[in-house]
N, C-alpha and C. Protein backbone atom coordinates (compact mmCIF):
# COMPACT_ATOMS: atom_id res chain seq x y z
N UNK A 1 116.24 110.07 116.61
CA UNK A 1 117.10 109.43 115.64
C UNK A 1 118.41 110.18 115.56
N UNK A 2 118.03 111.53 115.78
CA UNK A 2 119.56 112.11 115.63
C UNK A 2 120.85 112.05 117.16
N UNK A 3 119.83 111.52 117.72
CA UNK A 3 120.71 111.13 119.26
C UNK A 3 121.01 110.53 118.99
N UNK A 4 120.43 109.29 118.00
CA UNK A 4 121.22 108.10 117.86
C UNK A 4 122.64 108.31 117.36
N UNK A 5 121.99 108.74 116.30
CA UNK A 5 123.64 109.10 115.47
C UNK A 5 124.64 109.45 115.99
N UNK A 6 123.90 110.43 117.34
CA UNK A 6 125.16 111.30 118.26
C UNK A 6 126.19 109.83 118.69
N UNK A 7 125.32 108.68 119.48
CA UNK A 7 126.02 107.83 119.84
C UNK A 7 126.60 107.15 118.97
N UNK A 8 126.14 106.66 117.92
CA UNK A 8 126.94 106.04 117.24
C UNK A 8 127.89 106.92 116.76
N UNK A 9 128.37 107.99 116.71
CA UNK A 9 129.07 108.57 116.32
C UNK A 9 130.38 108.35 117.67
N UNK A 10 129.91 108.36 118.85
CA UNK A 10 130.53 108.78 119.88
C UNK A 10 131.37 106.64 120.03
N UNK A 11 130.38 105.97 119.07
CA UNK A 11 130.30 104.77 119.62
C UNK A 11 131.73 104.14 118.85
N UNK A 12 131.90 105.18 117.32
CA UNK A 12 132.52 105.13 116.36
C UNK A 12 133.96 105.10 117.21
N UNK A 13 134.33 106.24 117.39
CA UNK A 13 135.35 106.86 118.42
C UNK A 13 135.67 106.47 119.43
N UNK A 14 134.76 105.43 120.10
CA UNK A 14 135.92 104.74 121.68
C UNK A 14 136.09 103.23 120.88
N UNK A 15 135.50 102.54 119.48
CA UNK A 15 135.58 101.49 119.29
C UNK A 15 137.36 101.20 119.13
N UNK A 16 137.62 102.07 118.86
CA UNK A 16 139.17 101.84 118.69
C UNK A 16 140.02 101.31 119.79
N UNK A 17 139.26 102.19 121.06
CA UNK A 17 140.18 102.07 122.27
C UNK A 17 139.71 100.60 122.67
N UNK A 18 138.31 100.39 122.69
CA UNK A 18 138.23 98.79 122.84
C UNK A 18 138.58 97.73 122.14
N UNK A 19 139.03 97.99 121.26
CA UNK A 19 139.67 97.11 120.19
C UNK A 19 141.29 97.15 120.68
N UNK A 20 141.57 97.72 121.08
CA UNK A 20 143.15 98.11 121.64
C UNK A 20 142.88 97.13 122.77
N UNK A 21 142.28 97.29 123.40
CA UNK A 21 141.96 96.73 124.62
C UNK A 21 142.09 95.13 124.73
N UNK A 22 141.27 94.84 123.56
CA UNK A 22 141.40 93.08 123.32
C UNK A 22 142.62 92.87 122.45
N UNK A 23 143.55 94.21 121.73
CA UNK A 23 144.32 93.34 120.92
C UNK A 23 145.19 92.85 122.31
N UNK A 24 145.42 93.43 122.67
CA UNK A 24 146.54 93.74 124.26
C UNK A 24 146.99 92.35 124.47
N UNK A 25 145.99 91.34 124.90
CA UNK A 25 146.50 90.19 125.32
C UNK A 25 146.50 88.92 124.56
N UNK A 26 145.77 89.26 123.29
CA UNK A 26 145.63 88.26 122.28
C UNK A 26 146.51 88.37 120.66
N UNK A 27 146.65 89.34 120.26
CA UNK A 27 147.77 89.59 119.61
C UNK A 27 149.28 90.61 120.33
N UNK A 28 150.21 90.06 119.34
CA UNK A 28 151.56 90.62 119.69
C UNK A 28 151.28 92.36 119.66
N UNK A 29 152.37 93.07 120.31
CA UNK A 29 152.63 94.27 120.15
C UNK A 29 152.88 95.14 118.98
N UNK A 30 152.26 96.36 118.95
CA UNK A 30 152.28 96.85 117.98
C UNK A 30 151.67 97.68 117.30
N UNK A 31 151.41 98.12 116.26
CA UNK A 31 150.23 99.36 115.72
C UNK A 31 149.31 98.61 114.63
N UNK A 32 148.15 98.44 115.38
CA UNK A 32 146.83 97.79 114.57
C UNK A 32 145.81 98.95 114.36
N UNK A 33 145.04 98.96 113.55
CA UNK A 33 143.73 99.80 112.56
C UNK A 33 142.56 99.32 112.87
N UNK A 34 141.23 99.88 112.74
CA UNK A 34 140.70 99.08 112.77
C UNK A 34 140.07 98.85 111.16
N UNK A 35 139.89 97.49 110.95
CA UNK A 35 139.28 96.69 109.67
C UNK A 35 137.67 97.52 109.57
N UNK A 36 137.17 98.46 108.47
CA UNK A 36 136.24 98.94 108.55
C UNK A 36 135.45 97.85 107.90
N UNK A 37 135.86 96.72 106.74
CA UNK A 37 135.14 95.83 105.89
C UNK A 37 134.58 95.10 107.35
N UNK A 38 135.07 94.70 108.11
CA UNK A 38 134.21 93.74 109.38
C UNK A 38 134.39 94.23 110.48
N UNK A 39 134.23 95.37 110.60
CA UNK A 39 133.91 96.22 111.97
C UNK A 39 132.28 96.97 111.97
N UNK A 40 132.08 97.16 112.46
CA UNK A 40 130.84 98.35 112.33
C UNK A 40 130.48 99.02 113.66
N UNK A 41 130.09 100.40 113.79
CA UNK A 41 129.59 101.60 114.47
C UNK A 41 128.02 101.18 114.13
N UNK A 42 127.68 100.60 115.12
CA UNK A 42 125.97 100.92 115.73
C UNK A 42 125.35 101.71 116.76
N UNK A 43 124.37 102.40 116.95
CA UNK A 43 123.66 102.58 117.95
C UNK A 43 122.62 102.48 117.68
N UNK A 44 121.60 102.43 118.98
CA UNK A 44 119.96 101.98 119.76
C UNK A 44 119.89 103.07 120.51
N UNK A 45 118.52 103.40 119.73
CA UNK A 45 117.64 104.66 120.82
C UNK A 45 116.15 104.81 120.89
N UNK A 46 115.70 104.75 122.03
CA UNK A 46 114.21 104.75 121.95
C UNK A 46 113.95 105.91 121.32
N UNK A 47 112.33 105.69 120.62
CA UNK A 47 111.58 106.86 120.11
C UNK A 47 110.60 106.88 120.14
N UNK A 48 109.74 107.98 120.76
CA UNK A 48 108.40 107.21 120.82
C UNK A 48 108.31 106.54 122.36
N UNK A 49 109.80 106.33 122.94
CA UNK A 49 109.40 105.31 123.95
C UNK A 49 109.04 104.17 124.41
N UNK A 50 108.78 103.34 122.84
CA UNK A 50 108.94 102.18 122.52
C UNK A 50 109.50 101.35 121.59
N UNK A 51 109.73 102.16 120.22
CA UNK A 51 110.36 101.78 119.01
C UNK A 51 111.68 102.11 119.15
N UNK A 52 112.42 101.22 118.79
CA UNK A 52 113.89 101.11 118.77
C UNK A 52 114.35 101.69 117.73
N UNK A 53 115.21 102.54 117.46
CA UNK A 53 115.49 102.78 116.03
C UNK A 53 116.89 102.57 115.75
N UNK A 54 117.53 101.81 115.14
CA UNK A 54 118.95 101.52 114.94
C UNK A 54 119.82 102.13 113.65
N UNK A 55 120.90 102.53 114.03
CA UNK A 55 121.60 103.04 112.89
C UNK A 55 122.99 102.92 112.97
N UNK A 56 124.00 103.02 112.13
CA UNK A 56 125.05 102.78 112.19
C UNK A 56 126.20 104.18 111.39
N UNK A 57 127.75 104.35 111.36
CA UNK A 57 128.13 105.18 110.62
C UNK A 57 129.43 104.46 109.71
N UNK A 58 129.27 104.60 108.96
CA UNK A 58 129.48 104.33 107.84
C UNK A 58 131.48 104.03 107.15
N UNK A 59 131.43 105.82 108.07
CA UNK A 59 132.64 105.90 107.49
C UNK A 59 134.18 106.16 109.28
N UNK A 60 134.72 105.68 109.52
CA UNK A 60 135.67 105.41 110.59
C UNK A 60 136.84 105.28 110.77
N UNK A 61 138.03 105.38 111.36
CA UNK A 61 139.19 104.73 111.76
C UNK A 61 139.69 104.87 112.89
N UNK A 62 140.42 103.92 113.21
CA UNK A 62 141.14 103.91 114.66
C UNK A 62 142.37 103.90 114.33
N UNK A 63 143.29 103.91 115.22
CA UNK A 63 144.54 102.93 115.65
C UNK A 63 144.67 102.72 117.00
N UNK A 64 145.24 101.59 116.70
CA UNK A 64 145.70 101.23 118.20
C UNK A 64 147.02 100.88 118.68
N UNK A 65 147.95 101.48 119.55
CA UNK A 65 148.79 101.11 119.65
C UNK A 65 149.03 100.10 121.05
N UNK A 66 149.44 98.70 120.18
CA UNK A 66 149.62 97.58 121.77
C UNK A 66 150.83 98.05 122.15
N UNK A 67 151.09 97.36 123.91
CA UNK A 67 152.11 97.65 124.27
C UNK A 67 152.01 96.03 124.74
N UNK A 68 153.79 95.76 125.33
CA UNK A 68 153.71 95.03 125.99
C UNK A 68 152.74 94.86 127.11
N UNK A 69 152.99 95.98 128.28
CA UNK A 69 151.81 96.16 129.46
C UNK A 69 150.68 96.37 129.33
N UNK A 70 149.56 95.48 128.58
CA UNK A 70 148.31 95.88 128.29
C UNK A 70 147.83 97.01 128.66
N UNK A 71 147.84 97.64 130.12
CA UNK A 71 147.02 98.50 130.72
C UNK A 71 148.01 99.96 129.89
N UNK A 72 149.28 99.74 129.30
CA UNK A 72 149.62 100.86 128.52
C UNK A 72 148.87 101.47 127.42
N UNK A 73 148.15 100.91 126.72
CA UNK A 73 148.50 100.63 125.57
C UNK A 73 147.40 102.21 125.08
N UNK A 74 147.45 102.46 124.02
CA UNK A 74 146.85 103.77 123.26
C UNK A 74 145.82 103.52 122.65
N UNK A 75 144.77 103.98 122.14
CA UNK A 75 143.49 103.90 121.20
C UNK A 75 142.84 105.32 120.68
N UNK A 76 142.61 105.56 119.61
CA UNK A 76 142.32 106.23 119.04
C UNK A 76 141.18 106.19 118.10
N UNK A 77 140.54 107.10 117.95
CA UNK A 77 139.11 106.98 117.24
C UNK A 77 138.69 108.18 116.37
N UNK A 78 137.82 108.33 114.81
CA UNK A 78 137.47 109.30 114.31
C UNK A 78 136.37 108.78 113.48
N UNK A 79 135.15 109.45 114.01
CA UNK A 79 133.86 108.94 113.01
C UNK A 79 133.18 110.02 112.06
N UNK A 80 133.07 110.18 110.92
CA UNK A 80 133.06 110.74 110.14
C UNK A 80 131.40 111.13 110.24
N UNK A 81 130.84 112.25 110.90
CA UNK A 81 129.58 112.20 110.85
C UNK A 81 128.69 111.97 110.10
N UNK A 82 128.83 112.45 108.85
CA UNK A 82 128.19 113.00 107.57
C UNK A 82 128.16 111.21 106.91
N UNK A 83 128.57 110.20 107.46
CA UNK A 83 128.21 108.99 107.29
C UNK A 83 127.46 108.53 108.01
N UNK A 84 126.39 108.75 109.00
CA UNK A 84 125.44 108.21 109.19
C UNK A 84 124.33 107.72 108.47
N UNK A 85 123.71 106.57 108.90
CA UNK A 85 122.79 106.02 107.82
C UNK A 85 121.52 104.92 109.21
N UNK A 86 120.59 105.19 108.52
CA UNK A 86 119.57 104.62 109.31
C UNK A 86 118.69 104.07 108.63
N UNK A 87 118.94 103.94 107.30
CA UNK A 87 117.87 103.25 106.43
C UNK A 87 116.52 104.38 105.75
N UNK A 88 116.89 105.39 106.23
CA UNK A 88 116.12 106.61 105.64
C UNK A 88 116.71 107.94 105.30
N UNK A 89 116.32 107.51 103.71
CA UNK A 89 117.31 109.03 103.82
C UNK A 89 116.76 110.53 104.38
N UNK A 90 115.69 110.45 104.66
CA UNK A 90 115.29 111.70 105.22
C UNK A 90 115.06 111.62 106.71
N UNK A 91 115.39 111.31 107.18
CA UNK A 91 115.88 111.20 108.67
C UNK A 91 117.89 110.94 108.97
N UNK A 92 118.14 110.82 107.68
CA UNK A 92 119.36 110.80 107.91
C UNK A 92 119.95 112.33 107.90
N UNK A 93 119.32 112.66 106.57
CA UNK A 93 119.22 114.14 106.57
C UNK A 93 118.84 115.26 107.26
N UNK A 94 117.86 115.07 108.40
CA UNK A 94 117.44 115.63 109.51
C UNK A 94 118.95 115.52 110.24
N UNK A 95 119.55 114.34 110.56
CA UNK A 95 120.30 114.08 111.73
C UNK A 95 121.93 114.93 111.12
N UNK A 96 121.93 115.22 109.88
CA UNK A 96 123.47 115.09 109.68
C UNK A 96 122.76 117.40 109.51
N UNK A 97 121.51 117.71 110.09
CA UNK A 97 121.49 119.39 110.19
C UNK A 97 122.00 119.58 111.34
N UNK A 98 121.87 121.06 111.61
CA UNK A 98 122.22 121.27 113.16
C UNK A 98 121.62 121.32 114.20
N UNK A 99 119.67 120.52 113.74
CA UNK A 99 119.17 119.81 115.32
C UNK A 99 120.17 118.99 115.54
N UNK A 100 120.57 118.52 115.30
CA UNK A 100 121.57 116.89 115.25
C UNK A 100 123.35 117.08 115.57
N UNK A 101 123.54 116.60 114.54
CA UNK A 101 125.15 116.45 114.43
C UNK A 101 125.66 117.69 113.52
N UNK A 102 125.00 118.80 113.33
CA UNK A 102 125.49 120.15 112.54
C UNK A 102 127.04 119.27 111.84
N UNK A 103 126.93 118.66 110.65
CA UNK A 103 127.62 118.07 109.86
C UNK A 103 128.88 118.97 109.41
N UNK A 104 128.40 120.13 109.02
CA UNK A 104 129.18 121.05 108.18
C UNK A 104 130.32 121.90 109.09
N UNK A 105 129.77 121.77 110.47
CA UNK A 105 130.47 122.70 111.27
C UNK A 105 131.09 121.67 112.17
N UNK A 106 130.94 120.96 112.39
CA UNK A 106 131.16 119.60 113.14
C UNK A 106 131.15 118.01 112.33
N UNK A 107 132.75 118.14 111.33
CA UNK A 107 132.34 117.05 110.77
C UNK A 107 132.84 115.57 110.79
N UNK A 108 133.37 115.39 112.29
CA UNK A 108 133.83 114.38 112.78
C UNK A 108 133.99 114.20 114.82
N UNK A 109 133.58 113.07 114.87
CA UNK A 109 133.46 112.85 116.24
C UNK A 109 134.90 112.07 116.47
N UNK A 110 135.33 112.05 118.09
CA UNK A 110 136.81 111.93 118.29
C UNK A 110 136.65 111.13 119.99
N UNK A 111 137.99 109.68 119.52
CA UNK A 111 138.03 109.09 120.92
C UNK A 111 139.15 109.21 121.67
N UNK A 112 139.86 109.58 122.21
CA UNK A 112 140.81 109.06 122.90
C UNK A 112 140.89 108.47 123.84
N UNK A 113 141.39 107.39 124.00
CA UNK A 113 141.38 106.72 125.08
C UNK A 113 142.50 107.23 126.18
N UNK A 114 142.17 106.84 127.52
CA UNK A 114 142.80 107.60 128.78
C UNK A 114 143.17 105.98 129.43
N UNK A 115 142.63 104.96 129.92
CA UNK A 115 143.03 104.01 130.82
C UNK A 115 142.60 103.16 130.09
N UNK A 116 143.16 101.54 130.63
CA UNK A 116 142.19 100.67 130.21
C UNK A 116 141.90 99.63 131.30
N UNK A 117 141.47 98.56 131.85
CA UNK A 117 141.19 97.71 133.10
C UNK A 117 140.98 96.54 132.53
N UNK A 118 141.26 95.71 133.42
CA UNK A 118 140.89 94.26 132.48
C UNK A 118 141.95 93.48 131.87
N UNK A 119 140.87 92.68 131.21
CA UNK A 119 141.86 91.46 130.25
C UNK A 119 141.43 91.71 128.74
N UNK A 120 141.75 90.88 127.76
CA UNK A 120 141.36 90.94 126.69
C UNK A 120 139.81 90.07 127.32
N UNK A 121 139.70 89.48 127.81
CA UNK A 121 138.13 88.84 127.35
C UNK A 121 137.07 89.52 128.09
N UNK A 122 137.42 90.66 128.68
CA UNK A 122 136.49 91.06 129.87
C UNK A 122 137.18 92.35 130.56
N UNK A 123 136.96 93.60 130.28
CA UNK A 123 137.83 95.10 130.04
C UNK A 123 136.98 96.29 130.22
N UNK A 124 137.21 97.08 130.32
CA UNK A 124 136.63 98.60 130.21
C UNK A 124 137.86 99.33 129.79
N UNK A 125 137.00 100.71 128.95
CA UNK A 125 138.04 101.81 128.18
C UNK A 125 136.95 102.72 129.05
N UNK A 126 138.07 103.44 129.02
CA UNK A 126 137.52 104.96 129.68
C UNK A 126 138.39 106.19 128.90
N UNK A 127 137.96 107.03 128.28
CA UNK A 127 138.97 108.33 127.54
C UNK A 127 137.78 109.15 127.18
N UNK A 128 138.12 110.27 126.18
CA UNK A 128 137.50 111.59 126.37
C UNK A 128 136.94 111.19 125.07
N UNK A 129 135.42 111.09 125.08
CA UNK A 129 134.88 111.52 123.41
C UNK A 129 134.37 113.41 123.46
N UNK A 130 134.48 113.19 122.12
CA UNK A 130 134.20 115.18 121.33
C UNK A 130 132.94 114.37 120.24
N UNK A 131 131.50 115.26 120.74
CA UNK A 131 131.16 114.92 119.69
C UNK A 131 130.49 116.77 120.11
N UNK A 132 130.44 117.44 118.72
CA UNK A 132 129.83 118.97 118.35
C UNK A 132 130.91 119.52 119.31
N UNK A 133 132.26 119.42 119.47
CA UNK A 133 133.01 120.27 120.31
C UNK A 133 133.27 120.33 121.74
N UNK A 134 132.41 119.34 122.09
CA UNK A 134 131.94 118.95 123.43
C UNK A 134 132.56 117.74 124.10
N UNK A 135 133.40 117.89 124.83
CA UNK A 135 134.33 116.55 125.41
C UNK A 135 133.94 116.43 126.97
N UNK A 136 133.38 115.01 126.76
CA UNK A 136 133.08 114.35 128.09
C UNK A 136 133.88 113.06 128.02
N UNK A 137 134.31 112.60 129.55
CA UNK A 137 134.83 111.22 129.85
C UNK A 137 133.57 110.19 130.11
N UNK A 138 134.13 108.77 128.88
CA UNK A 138 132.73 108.36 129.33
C UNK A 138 133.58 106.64 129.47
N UNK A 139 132.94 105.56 130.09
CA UNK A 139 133.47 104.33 129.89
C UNK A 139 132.83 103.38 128.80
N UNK A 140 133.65 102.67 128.52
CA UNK A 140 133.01 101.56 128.05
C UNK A 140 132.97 100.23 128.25
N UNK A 141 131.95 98.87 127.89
CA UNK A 141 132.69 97.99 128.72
C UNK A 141 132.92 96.49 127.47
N UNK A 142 133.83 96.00 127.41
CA UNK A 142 134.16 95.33 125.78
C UNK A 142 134.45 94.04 126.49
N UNK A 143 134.23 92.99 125.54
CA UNK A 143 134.02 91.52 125.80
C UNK A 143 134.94 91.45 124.58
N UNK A 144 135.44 89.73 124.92
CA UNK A 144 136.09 89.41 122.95
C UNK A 144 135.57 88.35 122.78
N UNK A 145 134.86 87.98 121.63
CA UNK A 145 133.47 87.69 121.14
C UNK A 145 134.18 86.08 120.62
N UNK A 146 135.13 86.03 120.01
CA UNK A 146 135.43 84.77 119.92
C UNK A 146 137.37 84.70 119.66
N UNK A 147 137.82 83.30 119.28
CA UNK A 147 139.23 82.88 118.97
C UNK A 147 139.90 83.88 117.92
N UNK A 148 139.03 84.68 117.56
CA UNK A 148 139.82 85.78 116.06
C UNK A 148 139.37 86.90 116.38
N UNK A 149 139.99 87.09 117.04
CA UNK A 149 140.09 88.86 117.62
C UNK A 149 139.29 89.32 117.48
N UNK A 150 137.88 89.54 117.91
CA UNK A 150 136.78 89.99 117.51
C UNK A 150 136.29 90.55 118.59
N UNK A 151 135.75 91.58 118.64
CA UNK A 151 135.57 92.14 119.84
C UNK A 151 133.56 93.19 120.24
N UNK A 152 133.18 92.83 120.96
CA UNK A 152 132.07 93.79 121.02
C UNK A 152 132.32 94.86 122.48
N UNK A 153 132.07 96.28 121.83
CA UNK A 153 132.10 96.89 123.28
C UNK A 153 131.30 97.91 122.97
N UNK A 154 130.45 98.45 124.45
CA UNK A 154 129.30 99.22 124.44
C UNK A 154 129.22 99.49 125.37
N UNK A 155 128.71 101.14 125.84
CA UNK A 155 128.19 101.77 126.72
C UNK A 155 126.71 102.41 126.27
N UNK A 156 126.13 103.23 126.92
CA UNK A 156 125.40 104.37 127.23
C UNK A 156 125.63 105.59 127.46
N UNK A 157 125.51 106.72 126.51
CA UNK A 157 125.48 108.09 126.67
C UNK A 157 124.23 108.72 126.52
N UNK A 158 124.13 110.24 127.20
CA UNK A 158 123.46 111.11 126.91
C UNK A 158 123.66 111.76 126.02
N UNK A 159 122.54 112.18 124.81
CA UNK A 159 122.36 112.68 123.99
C UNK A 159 122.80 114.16 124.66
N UNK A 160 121.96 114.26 125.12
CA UNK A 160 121.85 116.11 125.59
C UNK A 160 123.02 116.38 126.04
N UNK A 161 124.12 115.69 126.78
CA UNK A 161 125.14 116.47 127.32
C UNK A 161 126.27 116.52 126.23
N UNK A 162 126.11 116.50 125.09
CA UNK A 162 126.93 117.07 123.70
C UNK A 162 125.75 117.83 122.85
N UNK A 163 124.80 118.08 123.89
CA UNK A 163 124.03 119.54 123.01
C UNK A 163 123.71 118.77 121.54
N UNK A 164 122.49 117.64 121.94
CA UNK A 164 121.73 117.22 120.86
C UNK A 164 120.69 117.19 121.40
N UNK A 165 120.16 118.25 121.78
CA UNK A 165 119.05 118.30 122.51
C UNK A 165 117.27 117.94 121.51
N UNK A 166 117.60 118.28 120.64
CA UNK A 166 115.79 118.11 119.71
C UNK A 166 115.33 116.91 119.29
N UNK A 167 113.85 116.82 119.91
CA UNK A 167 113.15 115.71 119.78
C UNK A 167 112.83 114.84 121.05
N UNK A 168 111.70 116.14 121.93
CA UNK A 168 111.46 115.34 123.01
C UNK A 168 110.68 113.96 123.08
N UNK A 169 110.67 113.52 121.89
CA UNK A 169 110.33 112.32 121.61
C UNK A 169 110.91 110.84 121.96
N UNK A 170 112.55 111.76 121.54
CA UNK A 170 113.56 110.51 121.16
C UNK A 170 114.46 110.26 123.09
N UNK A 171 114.81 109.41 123.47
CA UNK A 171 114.93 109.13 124.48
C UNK A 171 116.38 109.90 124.72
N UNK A 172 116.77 110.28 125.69
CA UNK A 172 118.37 111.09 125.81
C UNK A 172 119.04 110.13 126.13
N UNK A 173 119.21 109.28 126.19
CA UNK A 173 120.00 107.59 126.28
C UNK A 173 120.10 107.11 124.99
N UNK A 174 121.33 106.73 124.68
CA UNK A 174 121.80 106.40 123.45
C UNK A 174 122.43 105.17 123.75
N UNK A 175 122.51 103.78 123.51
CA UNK A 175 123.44 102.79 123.47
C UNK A 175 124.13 102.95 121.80
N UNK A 176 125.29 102.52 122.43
CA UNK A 176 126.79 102.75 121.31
C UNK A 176 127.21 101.12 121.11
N UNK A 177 126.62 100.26 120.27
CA UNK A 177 127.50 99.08 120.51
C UNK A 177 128.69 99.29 118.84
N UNK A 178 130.04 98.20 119.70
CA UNK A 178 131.15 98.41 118.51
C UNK A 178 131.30 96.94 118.07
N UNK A 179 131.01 96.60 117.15
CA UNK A 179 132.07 95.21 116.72
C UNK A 179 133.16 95.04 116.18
N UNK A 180 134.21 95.18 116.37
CA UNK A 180 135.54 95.54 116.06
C UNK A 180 136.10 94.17 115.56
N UNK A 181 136.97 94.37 115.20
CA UNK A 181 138.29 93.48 114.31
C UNK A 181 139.60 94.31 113.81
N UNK A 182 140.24 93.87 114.16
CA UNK A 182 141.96 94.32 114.27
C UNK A 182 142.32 93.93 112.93
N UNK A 183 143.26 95.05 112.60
CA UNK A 183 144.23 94.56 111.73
C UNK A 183 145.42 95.32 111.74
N UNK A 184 146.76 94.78 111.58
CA UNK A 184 148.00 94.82 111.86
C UNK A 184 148.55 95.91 110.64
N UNK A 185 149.05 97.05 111.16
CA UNK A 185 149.25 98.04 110.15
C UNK A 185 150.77 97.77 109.82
């Protein structure tokens, strides 16, 4: 469960850049946020090896800056760890110690985006997430979900390679999905 969080934390932090990604060709140029009231940071992680356990974080922001040249354009991400939530508070509390996301010493995960590919309806972000101090390049791959800027994008990370190693239970594969929505700052 606390891998999860890792991803959704990590999932928090590139949602921006995929949201940049779809504003690109569907809205005008410019500096958009992302809407936390209809956005949300999820992730999925096995446990057990068969039970799914889903959770989301709570607290977030992006910006995004469009450019004319879509493939310019900037994204930015910050997920507030210590907002994770899984529907238990004592497993939330496990995840926000330092088996997990060490909250206190590490209290925000970070996206930047580096490239982007694609169109608005069909794209990948690729940039550096930090989650516990730890920066890896990872991709992602984002769809736009319907006519109002709405966007879903999701990859797969490893838990363990940001040193969330406890709980050989919980699977080291984390899916990060984002549902994003723009708004014009």
């Amino acid at each position: 469960m606390t891998k999860i969080s890792c991803f959704i934390t990590m999932s928090l932090i590139i949602s921006p850049l995929l949201l940049l990604n779809g504003i690109a060709n569907s809205l005008q140029a410019g500096n958009y946020i992302i809407d936390q009231k209809n956005s949300k940071v999820e992730f999925n992680v096995k446990n057990f090896g068969f039970m799914n356990v889903v959770g989301k974080f709570n607290m977030f922001k992006g910006n995004v800056k469009l450019t004319e040249n879509f493939l310019n354009t900037k994204i930015e991400g910050i997920v507030e760890t210590s907002s994770i939530d899984t529907d238990s508070q004592s497993r939330d509390k496990h995840l926000k110690s330092d088996d997990f996301f060490d909250v206190e010493k590490y209290p925000n995960m970070k996206f930047v985006g580096k490239s982007i590919t694609g169109d608005q309806n069909n794209f990948k972000v690729t940039g550096d997430l930090t989650i516990k101090g730890i920066t890896k390049t990872v991709t992602f791959s984002g769809i736009k979900k319907d006519n109002k800027d709405n966007f879903q994008i999701s990859c797969v990370i490893n838990r363990k390679e940001f040193n969330i190693k406890y709980g050989s239970f919980i699977s080291d594969e984390v899916q990060i999905i984002l549902n994003l929505n723009p708004d014009k700052s």
